[in-house]
Protein backbone atom coordinates (compact mmCIF):
# COMPACT_ATOMS: atom_id res chain seq x y z
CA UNK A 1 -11.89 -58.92 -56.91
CA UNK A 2 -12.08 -55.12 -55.92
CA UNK A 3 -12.92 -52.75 -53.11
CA UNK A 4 -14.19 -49.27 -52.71
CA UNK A 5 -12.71 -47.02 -50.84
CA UNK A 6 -14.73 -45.89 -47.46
CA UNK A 7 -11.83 -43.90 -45.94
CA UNK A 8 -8.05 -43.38 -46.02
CA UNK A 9 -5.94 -41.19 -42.89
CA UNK A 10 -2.52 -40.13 -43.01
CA UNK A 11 -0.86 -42.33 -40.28
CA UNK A 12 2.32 -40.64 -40.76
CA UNK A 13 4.11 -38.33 -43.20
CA UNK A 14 5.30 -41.48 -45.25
CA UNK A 15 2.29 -43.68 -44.45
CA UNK A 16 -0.98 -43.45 -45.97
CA UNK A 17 -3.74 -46.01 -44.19
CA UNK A 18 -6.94 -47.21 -47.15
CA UNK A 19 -9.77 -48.73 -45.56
CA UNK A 20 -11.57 -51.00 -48.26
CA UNK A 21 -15.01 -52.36 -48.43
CA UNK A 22 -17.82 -53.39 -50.82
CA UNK A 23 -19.46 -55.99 -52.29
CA UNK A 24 -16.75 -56.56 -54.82
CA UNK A 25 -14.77 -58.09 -51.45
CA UNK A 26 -17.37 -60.97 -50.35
CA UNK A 27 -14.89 -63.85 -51.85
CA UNK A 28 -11.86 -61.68 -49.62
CA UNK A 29 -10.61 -65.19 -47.61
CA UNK A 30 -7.70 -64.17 -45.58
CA UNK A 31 -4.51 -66.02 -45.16
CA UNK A 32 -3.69 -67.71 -41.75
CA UNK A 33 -0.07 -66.38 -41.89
CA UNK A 34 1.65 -63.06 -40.52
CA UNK A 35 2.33 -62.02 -43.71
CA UNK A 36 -0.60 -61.94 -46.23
CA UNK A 37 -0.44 -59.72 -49.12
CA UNK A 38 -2.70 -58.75 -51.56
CA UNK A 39 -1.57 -57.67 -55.26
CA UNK A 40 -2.99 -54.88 -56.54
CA UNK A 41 -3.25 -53.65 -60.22
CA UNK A 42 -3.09 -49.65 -60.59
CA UNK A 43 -4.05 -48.62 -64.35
CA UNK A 44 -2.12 -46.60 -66.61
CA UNK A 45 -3.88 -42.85 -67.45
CA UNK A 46 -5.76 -42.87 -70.31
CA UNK A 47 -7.04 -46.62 -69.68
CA UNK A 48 -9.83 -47.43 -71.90
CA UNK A 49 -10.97 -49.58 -69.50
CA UNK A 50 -11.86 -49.92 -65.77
CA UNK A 51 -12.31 -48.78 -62.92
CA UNK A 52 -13.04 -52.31 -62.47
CA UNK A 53 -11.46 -54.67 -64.58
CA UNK A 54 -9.78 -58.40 -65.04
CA UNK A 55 -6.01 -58.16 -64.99
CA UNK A 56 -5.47 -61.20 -67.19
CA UNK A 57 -7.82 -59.80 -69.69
CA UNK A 58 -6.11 -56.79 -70.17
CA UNK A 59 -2.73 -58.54 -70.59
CA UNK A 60 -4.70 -60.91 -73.01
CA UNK A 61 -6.47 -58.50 -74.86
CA UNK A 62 -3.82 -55.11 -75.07
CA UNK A 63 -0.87 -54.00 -76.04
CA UNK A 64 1.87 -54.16 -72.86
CA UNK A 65 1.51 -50.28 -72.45
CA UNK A 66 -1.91 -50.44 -71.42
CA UNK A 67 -1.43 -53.05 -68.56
CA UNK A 68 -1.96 -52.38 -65.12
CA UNK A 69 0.55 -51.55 -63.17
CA UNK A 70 1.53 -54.47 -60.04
CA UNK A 71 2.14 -53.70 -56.58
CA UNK A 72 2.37 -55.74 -53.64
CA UNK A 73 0.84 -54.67 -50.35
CA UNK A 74 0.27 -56.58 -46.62
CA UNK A 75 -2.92 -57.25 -45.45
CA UNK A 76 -2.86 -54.64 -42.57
CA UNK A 77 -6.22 -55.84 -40.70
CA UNK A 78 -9.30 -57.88 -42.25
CA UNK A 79 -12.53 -57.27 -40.73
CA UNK A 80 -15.04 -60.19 -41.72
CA UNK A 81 -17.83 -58.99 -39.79
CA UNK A 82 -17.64 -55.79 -41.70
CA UNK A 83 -16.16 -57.03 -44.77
CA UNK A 84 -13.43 -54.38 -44.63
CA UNK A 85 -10.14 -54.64 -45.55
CA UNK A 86 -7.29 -52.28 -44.28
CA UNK A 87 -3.80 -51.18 -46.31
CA UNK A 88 -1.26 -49.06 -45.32
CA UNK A 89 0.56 -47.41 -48.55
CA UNK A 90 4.12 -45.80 -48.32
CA UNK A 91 3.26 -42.28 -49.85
CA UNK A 92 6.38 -39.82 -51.03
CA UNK A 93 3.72 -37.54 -53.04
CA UNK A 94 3.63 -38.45 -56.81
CA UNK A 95 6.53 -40.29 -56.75
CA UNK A 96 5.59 -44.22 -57.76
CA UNK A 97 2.18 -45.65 -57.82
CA UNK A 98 0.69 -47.17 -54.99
CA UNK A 99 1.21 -44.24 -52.95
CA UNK A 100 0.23 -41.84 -55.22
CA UNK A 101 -3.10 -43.53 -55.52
CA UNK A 102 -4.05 -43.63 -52.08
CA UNK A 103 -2.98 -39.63 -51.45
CA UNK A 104 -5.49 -39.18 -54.14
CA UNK A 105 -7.83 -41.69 -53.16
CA UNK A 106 -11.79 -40.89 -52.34
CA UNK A 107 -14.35 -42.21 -51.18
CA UNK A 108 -15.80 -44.67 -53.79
CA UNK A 109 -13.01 -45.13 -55.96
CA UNK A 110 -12.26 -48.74 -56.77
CA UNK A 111 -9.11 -50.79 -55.92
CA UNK A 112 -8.56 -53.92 -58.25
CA UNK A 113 -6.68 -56.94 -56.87
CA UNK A 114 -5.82 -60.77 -56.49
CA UNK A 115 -5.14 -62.93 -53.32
CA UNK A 116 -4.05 -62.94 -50.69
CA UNK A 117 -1.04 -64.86 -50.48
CA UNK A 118 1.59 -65.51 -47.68
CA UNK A 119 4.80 -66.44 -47.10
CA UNK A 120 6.18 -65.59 -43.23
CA UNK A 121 4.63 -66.31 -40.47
CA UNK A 122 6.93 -66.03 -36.61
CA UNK A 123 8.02 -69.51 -36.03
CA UNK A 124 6.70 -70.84 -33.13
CA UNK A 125 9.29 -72.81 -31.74
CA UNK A 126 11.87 -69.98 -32.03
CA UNK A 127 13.52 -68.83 -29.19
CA UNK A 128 12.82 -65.56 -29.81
CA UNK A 129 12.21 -63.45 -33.06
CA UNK A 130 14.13 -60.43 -34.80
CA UNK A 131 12.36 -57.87 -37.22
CA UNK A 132 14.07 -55.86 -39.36
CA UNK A 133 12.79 -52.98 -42.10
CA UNK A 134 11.94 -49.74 -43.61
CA UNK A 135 8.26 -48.31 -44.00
CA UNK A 136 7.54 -50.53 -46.50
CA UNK A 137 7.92 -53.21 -44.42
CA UNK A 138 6.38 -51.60 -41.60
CA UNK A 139 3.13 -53.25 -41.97
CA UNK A 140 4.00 -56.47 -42.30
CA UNK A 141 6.48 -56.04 -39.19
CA UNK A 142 3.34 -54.61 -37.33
CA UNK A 143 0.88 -57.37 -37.87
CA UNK A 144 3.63 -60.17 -36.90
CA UNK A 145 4.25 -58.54 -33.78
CA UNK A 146 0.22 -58.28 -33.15
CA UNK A 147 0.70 -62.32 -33.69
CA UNK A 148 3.23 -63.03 -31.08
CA UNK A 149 1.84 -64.25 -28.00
CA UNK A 150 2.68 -63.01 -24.37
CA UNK A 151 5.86 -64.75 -23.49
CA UNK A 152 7.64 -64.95 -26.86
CA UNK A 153 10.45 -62.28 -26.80
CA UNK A 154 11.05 -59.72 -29.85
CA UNK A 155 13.35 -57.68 -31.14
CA UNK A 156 12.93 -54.91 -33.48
CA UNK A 157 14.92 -52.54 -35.33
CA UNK A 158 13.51 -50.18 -37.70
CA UNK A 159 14.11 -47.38 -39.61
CA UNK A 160 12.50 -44.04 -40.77
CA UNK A 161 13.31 -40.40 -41.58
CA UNK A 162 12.32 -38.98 -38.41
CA UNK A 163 10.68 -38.77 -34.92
CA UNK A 164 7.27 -37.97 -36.97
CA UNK A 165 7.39 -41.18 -39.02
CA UNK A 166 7.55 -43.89 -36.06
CA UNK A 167 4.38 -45.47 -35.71
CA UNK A 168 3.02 -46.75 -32.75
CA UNK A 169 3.43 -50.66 -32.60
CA UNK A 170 1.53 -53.45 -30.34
CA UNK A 171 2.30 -56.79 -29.06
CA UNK A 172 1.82 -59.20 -26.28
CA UNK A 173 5.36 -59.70 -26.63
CA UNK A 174 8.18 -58.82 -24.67
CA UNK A 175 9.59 -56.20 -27.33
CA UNK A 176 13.37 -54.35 -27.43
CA UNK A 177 12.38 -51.59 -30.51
CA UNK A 178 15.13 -49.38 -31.42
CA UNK A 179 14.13 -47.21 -33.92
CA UNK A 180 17.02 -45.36 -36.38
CA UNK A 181 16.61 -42.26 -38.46
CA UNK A 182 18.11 -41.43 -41.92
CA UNK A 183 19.74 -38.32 -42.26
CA UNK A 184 22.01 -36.11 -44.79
CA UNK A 185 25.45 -37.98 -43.53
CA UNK A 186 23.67 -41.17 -43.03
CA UNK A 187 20.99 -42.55 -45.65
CA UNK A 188 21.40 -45.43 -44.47
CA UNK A 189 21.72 -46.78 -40.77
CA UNK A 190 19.86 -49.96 -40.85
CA UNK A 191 22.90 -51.75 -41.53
CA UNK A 192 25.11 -50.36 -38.61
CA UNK A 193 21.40 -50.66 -35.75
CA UNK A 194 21.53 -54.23 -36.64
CA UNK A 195 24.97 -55.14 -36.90
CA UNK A 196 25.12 -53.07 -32.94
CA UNK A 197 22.27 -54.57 -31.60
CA UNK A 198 22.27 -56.95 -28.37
CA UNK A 199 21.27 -60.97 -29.61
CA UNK A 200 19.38 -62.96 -26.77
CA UNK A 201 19.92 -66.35 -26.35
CA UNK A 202 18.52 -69.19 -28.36
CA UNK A 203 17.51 -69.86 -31.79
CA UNK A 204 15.59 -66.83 -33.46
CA UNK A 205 13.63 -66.34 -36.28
CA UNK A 206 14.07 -63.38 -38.70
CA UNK A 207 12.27 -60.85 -40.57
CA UNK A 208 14.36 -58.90 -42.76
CA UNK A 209 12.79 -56.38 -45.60
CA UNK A 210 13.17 -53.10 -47.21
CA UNK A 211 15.96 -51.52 -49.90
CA UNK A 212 17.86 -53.53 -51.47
CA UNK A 213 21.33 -52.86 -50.40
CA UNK A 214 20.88 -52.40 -46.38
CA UNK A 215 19.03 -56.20 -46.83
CA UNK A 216 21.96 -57.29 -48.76
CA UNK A 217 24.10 -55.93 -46.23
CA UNK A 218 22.15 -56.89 -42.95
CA UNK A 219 21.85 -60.55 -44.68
CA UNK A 220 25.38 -61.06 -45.23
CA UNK A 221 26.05 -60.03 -41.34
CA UNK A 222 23.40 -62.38 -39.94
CA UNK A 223 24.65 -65.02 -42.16
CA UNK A 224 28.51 -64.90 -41.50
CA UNK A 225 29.02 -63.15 -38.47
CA UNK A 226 25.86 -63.83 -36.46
CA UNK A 227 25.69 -67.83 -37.33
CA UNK A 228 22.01 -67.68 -38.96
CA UNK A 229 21.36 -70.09 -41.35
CA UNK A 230 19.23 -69.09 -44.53
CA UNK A 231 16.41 -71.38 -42.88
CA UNK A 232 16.09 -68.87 -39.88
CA UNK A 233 15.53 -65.78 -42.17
CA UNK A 234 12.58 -64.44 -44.37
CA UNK A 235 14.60 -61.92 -46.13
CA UNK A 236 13.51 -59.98 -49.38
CA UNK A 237 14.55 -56.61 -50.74
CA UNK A 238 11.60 -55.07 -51.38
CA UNK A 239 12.52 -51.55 -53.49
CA UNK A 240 16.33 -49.91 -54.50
CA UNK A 241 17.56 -46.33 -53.78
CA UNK A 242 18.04 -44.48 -56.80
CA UNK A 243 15.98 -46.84 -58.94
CA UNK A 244 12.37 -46.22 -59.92
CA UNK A 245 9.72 -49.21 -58.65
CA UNK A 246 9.16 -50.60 -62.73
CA UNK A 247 13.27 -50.70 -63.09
CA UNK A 248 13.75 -52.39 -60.04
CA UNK A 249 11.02 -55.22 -60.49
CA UNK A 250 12.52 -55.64 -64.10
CA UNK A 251 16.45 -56.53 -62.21
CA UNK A 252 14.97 -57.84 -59.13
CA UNK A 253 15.43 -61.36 -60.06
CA UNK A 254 18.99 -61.16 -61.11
CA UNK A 255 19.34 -58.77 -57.74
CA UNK A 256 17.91 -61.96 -55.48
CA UNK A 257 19.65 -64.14 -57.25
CA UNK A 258 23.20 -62.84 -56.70
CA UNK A 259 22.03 -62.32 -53.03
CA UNK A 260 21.83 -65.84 -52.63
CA UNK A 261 24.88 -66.29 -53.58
CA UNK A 262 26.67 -63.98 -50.76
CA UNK A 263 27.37 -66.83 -48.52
């Protein structure tokens, strides 16, 4: 499955939005959950082949330095009537892939991918429901509040580098956002916004993502000083400072694993 790119905007000096369409999207069936995610395949320069291609051919049929590169990105809005599919990409110029490809993306050029899948969706007999990231989990953090109905009570904490970077957010919801910035003495505050922020009552249901370590961190305080269990969470580190995206998905297991293991 592919699209072709219609138009892209920059939403934000970190956040790139693709809007996706074509013919090569007419099987696009979207999941029913908050969090559906399509996996996109990015190939190497110098590819012999594409811009449209099969992903399990190329792994079947090349050597491993020819294979597309993997990233995961939400589903930021399906249109069926116009069979056009919206991404937001975290862009830090041509540092990684994803966002590299959409600052340089045109009108036309191809996008090659596989799902969606899912795996959160806000818990409808939760009390109320906390949200917790970084720009890369912006999207999916948008599109769950877009899914809460009036009445349900959210709160959100979320961090960027700056005033420019917030993007505006919607719900029906009854929303407490608190929005952090990184700076030179602090790279990261997600940690401390959580661990100061005001609990209501009742049971809630979490949505923790971004780096590694704050997740780790903000985890390990939910778990053992907040009284969460691990049932109440959807928690995932989803990239680690200092470490490039292909090193990290190479230790990410072993990372999750020993995670799991904090309490």
């Amino acid at each position: 499955m592919h699209g072709e790119v219609l138009r892209t905007a920059r939403l934000s000096p970190s956040m790139v939005r693709v809007v996706l369409g074509g013919h090569g999207l007419a099987d696009f069936r979207p999941s029913t959950e908050a969090d559906s995610y399509v996996n996109l395949a990015f190939p190497p320069p110098g590819a012999a082949y594409g811009p449209v291609f099969d992903p399990d051919e190329v792994k079947e049929t090349l050597a491993k330095d020819w294979w597309p590169a993997r990233r995961r990105l939400t589903v930021r809005h399906w249109d069926a009537e116009a069979r056009e599919l919206t991404l937001d990409f975290v862009a830090h110029g041509d540092v990684g892939v994803a966002g590299a490809w959409a600052l340089r993306a045109r009108p036309g050029d191809a996008l090659v991918m596989t799902g969606p899948s899912s795996g959160y969706h806000p818990a409808p007999a939760a009390d109320w429901h906390m949200l917790v990231g970084d720009e890369s989990a912006l999207p999916a953090i948008a599109v769950a509040l877009e899914a809460l109905p009036s009445g349900a009570t959210a709160v959100a904490v979320l961090v960027c580098d700056g005033p420019d970077h917030e993007l505006p957010l919607t719900t029906e919801a009854d929303l407490d956002l608190r929005w952090v910035h990184r700076s030179a003495a602090d790279p990261a505050p997600l940690p401390a916004a959580v661990e100061a922020a005001t609990f209501p009552e009742g049971r809630v249901h979490a949505f923790v993502h971004g780096e590694a370590d704050e997740i780790r961190a903000i985890r390990r305080h939910l778990l053992t000083e907040r009284g969460l269990a691990r049932g109440q969470m959807s928690c995932s580190p989803y990239w680690r400072r200092t470490m490039t995206d292909e090193d990290w998905r190479a230790v990410k297991r072993d990372f999750v694993a020993s995670m799991e293991g904090d309490a």
